[in-house]
Structure formats: structure tokens, C-alpha cells
N, C-alpha and C. Protein backbone atom coordinates (compact mmCIF):
# COMPACT_ATOMS: atom_id res chain seq x y z
N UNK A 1 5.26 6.95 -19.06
CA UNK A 1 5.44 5.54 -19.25
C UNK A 1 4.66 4.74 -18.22
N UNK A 2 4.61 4.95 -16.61
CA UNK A 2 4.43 4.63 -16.03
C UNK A 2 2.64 4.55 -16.30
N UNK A 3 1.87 5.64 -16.48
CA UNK A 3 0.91 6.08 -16.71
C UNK A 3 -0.20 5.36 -17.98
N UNK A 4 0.75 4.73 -18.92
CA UNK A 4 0.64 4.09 -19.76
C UNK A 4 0.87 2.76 -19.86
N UNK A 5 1.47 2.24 -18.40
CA UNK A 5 1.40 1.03 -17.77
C UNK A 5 0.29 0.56 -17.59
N UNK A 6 -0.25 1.66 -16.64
CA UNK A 6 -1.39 1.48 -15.98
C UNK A 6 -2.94 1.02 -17.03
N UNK A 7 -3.01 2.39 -17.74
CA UNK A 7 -3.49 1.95 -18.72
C UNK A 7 -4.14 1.04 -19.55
N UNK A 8 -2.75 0.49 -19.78
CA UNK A 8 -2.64 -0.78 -20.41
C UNK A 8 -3.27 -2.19 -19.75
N UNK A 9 -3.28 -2.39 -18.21
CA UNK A 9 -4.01 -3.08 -17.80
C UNK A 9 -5.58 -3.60 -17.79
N UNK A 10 -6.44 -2.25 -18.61
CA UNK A 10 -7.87 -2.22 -18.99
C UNK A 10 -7.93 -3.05 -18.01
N UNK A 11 -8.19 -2.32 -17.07
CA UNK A 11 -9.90 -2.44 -15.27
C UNK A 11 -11.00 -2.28 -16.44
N UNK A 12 -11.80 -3.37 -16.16
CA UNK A 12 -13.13 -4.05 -16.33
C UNK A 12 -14.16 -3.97 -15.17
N UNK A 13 -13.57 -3.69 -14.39
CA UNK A 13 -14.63 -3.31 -12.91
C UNK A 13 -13.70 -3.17 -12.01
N UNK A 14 -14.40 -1.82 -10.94
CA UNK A 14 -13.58 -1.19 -9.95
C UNK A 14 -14.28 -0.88 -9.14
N UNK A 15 -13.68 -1.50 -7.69
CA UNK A 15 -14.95 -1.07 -6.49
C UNK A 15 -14.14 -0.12 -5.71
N UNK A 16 -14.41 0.77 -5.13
CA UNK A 16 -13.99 2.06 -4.26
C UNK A 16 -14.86 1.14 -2.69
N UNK A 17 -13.74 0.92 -1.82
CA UNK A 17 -14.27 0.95 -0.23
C UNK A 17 -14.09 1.57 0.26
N UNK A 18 -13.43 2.70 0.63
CA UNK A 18 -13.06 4.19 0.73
C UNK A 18 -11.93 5.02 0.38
N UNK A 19 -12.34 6.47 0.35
CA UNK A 19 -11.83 7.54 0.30
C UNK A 19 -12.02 8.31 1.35
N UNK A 20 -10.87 9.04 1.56
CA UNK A 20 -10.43 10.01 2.50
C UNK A 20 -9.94 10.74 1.87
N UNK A 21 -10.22 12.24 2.34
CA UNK A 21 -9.11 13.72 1.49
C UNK A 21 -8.64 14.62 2.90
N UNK A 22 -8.03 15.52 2.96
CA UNK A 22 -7.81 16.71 3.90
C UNK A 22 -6.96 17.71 3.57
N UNK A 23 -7.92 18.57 3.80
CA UNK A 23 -7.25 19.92 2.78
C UNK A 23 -5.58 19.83 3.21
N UNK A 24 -4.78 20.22 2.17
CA UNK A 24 -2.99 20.24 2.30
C UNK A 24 -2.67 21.37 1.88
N UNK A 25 -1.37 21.49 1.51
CA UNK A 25 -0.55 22.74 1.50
C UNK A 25 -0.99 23.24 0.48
N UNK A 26 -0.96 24.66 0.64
CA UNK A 26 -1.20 25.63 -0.47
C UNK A 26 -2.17 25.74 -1.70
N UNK A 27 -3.35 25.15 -0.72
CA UNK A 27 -4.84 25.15 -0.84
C UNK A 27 -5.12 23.41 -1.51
N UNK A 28 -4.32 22.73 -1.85
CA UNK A 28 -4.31 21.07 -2.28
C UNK A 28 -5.21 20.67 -1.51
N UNK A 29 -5.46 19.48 -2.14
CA UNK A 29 -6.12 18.22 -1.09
C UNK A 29 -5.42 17.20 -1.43
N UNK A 30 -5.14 16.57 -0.36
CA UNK A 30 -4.18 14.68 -0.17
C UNK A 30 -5.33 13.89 -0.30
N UNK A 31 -5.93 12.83 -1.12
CA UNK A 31 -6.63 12.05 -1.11
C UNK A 31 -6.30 10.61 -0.81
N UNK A 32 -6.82 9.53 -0.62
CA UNK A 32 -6.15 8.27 -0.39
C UNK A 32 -7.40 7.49 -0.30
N UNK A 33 -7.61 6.35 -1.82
CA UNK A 33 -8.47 5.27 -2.10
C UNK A 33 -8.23 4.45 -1.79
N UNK A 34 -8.92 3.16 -1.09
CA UNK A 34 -8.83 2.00 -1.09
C UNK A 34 -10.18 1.22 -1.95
N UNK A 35 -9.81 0.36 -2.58
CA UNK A 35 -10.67 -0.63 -3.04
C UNK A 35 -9.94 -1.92 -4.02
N UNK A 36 -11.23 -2.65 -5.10
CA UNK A 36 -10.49 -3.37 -5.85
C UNK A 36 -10.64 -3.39 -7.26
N UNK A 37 -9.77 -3.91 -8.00
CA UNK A 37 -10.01 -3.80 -9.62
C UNK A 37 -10.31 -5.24 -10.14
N UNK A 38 -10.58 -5.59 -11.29
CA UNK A 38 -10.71 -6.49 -12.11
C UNK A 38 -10.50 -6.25 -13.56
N UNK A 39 -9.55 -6.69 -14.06
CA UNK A 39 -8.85 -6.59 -15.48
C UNK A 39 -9.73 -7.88 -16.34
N UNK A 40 -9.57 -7.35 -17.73
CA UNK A 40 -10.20 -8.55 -18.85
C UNK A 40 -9.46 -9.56 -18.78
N UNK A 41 -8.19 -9.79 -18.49
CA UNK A 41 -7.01 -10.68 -18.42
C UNK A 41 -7.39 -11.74 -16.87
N UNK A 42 -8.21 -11.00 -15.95
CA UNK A 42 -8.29 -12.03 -14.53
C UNK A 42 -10.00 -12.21 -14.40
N UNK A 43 -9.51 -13.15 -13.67
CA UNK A 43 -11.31 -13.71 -13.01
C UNK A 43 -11.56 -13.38 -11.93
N UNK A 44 -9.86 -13.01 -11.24
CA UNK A 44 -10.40 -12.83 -9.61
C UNK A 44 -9.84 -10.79 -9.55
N UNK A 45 -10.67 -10.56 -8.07
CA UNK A 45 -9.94 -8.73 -8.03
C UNK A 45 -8.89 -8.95 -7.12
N UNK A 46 -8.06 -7.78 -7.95
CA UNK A 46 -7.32 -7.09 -6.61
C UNK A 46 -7.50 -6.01 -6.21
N UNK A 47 -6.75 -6.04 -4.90
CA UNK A 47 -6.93 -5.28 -4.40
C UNK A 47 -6.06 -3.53 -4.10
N UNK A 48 -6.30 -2.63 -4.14
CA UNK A 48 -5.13 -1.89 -4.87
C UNK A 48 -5.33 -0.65 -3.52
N UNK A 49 -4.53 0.24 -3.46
CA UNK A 49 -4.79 1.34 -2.29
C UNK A 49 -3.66 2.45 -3.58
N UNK A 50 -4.64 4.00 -3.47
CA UNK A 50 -4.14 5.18 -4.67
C UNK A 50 -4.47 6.38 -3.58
N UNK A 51 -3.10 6.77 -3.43
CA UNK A 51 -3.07 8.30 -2.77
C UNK A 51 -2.18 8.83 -3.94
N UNK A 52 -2.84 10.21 -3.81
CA UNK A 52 -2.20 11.23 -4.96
C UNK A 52 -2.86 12.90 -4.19
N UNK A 53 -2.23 13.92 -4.95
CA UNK A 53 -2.45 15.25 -4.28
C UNK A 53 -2.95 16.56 -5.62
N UNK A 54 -3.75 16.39 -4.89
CA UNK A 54 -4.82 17.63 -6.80
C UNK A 54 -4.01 19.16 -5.91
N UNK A 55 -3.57 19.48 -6.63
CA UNK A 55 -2.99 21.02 -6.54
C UNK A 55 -4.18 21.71 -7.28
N UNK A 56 -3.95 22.92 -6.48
CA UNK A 56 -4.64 23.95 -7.15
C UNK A 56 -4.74 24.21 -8.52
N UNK A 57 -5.49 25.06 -9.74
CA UNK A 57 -5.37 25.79 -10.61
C UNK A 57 -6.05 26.12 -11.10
N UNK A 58 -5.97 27.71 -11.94
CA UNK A 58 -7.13 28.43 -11.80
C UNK A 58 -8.86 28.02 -11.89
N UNK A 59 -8.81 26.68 -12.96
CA UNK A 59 -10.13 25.93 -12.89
C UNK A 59 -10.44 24.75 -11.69
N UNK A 60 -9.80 24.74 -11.07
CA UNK A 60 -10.27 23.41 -10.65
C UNK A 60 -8.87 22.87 -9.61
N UNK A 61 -8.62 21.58 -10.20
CA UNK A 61 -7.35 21.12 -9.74
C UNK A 61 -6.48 20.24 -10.80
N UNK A 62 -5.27 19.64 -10.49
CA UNK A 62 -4.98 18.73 -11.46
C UNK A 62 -3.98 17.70 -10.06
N UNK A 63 -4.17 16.37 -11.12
CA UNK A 63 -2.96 15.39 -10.08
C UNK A 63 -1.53 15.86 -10.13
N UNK A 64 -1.09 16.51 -9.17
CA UNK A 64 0.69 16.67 -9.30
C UNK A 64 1.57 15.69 -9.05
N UNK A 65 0.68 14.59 -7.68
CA UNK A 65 1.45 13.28 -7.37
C UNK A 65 0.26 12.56 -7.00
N UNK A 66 0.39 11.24 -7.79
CA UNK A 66 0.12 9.82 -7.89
C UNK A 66 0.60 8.52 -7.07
N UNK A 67 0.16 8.02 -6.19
CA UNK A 67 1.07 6.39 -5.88
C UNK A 67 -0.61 5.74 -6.24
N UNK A 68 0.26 4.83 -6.77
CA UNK A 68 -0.85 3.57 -7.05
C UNK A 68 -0.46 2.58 -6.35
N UNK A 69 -0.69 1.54 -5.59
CA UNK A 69 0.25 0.28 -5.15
C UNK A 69 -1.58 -0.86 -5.15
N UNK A 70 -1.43 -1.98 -5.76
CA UNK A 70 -1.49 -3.40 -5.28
C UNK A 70 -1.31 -3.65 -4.23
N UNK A 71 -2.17 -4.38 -3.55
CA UNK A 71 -1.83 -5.25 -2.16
C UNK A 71 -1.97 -6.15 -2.20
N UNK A 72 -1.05 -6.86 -2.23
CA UNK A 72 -1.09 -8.44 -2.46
C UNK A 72 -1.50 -8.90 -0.90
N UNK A 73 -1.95 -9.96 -0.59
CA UNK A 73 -2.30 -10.18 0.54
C UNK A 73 -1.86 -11.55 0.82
N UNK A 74 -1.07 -11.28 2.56
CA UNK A 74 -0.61 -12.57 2.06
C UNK A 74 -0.72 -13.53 3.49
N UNK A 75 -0.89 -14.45 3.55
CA UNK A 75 -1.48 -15.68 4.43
C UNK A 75 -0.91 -15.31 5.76
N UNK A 76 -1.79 -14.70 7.39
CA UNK A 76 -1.34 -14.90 8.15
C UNK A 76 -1.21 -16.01 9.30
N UNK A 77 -0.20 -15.97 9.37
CA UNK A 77 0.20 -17.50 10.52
C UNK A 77 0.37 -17.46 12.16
N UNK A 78 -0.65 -17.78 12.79
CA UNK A 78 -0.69 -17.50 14.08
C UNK A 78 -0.30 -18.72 14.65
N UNK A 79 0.15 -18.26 16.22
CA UNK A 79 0.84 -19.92 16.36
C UNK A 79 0.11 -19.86 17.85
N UNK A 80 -0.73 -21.41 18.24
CA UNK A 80 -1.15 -21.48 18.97
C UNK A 80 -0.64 -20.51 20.71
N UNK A 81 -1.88 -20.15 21.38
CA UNK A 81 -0.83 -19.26 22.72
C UNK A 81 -0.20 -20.52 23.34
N UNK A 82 -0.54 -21.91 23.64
CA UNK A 82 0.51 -22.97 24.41
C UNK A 82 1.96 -22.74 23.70
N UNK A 83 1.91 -22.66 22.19
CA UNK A 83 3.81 -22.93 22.05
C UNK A 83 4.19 -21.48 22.30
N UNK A 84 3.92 -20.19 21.77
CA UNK A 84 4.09 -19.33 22.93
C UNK A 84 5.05 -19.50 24.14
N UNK A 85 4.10 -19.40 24.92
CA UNK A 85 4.18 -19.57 26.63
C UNK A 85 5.45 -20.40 26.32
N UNK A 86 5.71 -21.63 25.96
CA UNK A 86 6.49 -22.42 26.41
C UNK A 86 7.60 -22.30 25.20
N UNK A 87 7.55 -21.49 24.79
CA UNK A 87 9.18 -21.09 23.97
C UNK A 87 10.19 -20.49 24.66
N UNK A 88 11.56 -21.16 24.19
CA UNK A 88 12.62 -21.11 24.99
C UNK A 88 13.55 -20.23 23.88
N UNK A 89 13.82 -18.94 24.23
CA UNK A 89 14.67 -18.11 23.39
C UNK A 89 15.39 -17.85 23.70
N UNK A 90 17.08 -18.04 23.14
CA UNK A 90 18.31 -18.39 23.58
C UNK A 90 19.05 -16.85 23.68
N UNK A 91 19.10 -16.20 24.84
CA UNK A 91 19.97 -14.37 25.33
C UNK A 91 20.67 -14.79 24.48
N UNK A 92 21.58 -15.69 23.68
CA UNK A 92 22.69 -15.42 23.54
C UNK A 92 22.49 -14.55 21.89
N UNK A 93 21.53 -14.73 21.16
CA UNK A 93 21.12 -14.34 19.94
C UNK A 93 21.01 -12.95 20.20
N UNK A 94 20.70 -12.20 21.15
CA UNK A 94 20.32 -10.67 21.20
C UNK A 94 21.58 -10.26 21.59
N UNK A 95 22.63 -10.80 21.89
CA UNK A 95 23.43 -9.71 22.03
C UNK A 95 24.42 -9.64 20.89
N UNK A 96 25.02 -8.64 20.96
CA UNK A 96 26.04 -8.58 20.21
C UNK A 96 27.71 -8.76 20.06
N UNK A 97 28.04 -9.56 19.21
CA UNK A 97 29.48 -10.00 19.57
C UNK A 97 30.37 -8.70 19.54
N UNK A 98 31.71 -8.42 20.12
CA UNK A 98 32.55 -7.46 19.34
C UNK A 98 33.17 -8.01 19.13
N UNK A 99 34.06 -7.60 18.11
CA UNK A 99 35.59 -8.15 17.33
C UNK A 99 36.57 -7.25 17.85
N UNK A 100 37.86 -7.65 18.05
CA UNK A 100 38.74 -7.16 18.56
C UNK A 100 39.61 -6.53 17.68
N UNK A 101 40.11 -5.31 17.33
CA UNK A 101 40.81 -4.66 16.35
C UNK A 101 41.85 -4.76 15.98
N UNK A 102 42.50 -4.94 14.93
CA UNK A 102 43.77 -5.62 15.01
C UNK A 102 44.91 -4.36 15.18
């Protein structure tokens, strides 16, 4: 089902920015892609990261495990170093209250 998710999205263009593999257990290799896709449905890419593990067999290999994930990317917010420095953070938030047992 899942597989047929995917599928279903028809990638129209796919850029690979890298791959990495290293041989794994019981003669496997762990691979792990980064790059981006573009579907008929969008104008803009995303960006997606796919580790999965080819097991052995007698020809070749096959995928035994798959992750696909999207990376959505999302706006980072830096805050000048002056408010920094001059932030006042109240001990009383880090500690912890106890309650008394009845």
C-alpha cells in the first residue's frame, strides 16, 4: 500500500545530491540518498532523504527495508547576540515542584 503511495505521486524529475552505502550485516549494504523530486502536480521540488538495506541473494540483492521521508524545511530564527547576553531567565522555571502525599 505504502509502495503504491509512493507511486502514485509520478516524480517528473529527481536530483540525487548524495549517496552513501557501507557494507552491513550478513553481507547487505545500508545505503542512504539525499536529494530532490518534482511531481506533475508541483512547480516547485522537494526535498526528500531514502535509506533502505539490499540484502543479499543468490543474483544480486533485493530491498528488505525502505524509509523514504520528505524534508520539509522550515524557517530558521536567530535572535540577535545583544538580546542574548541580556536575557533574564527566571531559576524558578528549572526546578521542580514536589507535591506532598496525602
Amino acid at each position: 500500500q505504502i509502495h503504491s503511495l509512493v507511486m502514485s505521486l509520478s516524480f517528473t524529475g529527481i536530483e540525487i545530491k548524495l549517496a552513501h552505502s557501507v557494507d552491513s550485516w550478513n553481507g547487505g549494504i545500508l545505503v542512504t540518498v539525499a536529494g530532490s523530486v518534482q511531481t506533475k502536480d508541483s512547480k516547485g521540488r522537494r526535498k526528500f532523504i531514502q535509506t533502505f538495506f539490499l540484502a543479499p541473494q543468490e543474483k544480486g540483492y533485493f530491498v528488505l527495508n525502505d524509509i523514504f521521508h520528505f524534508v520539509d524545511e522550515e524557517p530558521v530564527i536567530q535572535h540577535p547576540p545583544s538580546m542574548l547576553a541580556h536575557a533574564n531567565f527566571d531559576a524558578q522555571h528549572n526546578t521542580s515542584n514536589s507535591l506532598e502525599e496525602p
